[in-house]
Structure formats: structure tokens, C-alpha cells
Protein backbone atom coordinates (compact mmCIF):
# COMPACT_ATOMS: atom_id res chain seq x y z
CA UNK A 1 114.73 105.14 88.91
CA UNK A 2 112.06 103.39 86.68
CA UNK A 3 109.01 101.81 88.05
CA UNK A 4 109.19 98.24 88.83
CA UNK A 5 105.58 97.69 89.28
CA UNK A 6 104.66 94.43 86.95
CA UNK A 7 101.52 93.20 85.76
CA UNK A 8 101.36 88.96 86.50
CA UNK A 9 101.56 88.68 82.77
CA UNK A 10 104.60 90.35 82.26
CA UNK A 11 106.17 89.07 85.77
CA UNK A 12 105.39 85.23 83.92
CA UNK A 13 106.58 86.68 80.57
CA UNK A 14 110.16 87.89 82.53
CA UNK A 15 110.32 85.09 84.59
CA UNK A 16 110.24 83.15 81.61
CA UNK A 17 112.51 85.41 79.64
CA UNK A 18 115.64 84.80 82.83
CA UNK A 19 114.61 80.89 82.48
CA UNK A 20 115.01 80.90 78.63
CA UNK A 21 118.72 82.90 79.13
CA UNK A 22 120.07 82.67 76.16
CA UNK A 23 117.69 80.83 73.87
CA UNK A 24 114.71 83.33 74.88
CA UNK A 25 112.96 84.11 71.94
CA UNK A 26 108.93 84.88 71.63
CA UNK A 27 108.01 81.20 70.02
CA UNK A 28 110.35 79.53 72.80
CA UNK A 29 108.62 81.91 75.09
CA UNK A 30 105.46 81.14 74.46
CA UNK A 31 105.89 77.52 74.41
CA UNK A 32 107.26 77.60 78.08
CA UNK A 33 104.44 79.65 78.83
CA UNK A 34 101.89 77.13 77.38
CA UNK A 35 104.31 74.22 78.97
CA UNK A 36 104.56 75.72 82.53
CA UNK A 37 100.85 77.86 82.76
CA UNK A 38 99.05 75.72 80.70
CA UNK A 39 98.02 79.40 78.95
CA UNK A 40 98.47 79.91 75.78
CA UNK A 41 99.04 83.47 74.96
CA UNK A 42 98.55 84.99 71.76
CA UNK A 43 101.92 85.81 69.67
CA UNK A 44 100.58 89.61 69.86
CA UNK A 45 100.07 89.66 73.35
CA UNK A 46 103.59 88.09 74.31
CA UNK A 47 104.65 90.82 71.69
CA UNK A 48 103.25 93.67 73.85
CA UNK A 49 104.60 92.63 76.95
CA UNK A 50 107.61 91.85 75.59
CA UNK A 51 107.45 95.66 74.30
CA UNK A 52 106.27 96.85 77.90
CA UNK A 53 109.04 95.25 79.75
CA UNK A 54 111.82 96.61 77.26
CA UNK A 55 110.64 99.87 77.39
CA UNK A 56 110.60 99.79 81.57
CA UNK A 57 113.86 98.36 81.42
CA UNK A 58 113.34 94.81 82.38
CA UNK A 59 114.76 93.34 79.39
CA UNK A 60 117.05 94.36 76.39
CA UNK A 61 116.74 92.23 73.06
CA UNK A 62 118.89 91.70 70.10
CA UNK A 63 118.53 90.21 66.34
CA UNK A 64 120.29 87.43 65.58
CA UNK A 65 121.74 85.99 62.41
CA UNK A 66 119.09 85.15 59.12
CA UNK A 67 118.89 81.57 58.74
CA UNK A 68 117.56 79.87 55.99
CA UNK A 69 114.79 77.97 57.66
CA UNK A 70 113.22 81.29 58.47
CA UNK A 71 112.96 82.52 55.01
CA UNK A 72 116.46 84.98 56.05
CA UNK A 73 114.68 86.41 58.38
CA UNK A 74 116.18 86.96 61.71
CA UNK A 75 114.90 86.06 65.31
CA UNK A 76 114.73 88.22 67.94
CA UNK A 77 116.79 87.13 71.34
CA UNK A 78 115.34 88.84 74.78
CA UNK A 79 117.50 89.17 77.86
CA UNK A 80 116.62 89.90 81.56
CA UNK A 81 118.56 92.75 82.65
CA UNK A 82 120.06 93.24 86.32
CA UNK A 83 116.86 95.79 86.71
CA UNK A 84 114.58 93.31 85.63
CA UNK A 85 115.88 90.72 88.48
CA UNK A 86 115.82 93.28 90.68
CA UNK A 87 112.14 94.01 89.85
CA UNK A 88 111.29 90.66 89.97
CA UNK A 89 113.19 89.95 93.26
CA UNK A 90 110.75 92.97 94.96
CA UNK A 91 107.99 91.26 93.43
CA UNK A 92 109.14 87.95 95.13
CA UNK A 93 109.88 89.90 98.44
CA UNK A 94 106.33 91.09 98.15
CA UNK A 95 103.88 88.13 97.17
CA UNK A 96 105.98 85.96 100.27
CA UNK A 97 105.65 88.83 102.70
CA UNK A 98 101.91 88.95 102.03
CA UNK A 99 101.96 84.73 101.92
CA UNK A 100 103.26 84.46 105.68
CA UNK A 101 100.97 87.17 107.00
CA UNK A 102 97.98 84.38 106.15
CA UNK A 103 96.85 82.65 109.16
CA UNK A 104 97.56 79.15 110.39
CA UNK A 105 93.71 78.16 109.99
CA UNK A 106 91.99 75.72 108.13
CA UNK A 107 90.04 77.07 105.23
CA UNK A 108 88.41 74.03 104.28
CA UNK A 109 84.60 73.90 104.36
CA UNK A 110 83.86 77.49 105.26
């Protein structure tokens, strides 16, 4: 089995990706990122991760059809795969687990 350890970028970056379904592509990625995060991740850095989480698994990604706005060049289309929910299901599993072990105390001027 792969690893399904992610970094918070790339968990943001996949969550994003599952949100997007089937219009996830890196500009419409980014701007949710910059919408949601109020980040604003360089195009190379979405790129990497992007790269990272297809090469774990996490995602698959496909070309789609030249348009002539884009010069004929194509977009690229990303897709969550069932191991990338899966990873980001643990990751959910996790951060909660960890949430409720907090105690009931107030944190406030201490």
C-alpha cells in the first residue's frame, strides 16, 4: 500500500481537487484556494503538489480538448481517486481524534 501521509498543503490542494470534481483544474484550483484560505499559492507550487499527490496516488489527471481561447492548448483536469479519499478520510479521523482529546478549559487569558 502507498503512504497516505499528507503535508497540509497538499491535504488543502486534494481537498480542493474532490470539491472542484469535475471542473478541477490548477487556475480553478488556485482560485478556490485564494477564495477559501485567503492564500495565494504560486502556480509552481500548486504544480508540485499537484505532481506529489499524483505520483502517491491521490489523484489521476487527464488533458482535455484545445480550445481556442487558450491559444489550442489544452487544460489539464485533476481527479481525487478512491485512495485519495481514503487518505484524506484518515487524515480527518486523525486531526478530530486529536481535537476531542483537548480539554474542556478555558484558554483565555493564560
Amino acid at each position: 500500500m502507498k503512504h497516505t501521509q499528507l503535508g497540509e498543503f497538499e491535504e488543502l490542494v486534494l481537498l480542493v481537487v474532490g470539491s472542484l470534481h469535475d471542473n478541477a483544474y490548477s487556475i480553478s484550483i488556485k482560485a478556490e484556494l485564494k477564495e477559501k484560505t485567503k492564500r495565494n499559492p504560486s502556480i509552481g507550487a500548486l504544480h508540485s503538489a499537484l505532481n506529489r499527490l499524483e505520483k502517491k496516488g491521490f489523484i489521476t489527471s487527464h488533458e482535455g480538448g484545445a480550445t481556442a481561447e487558450r491559444g489550442g492548448r489544452r487544460k489539464r483536469f485533476y481527479q481525487i481517486t478512491a485512495f485519495g479519499r481514503k487518505a484524506l478520510d484518515q487524515s480527518y479521523e486523525l486531526r478530530s481524534s486529536l481535537y476531542h482529546t483537548l480539554p474542556k478549559i478555558s484558554y483565555a487569558g493564560k
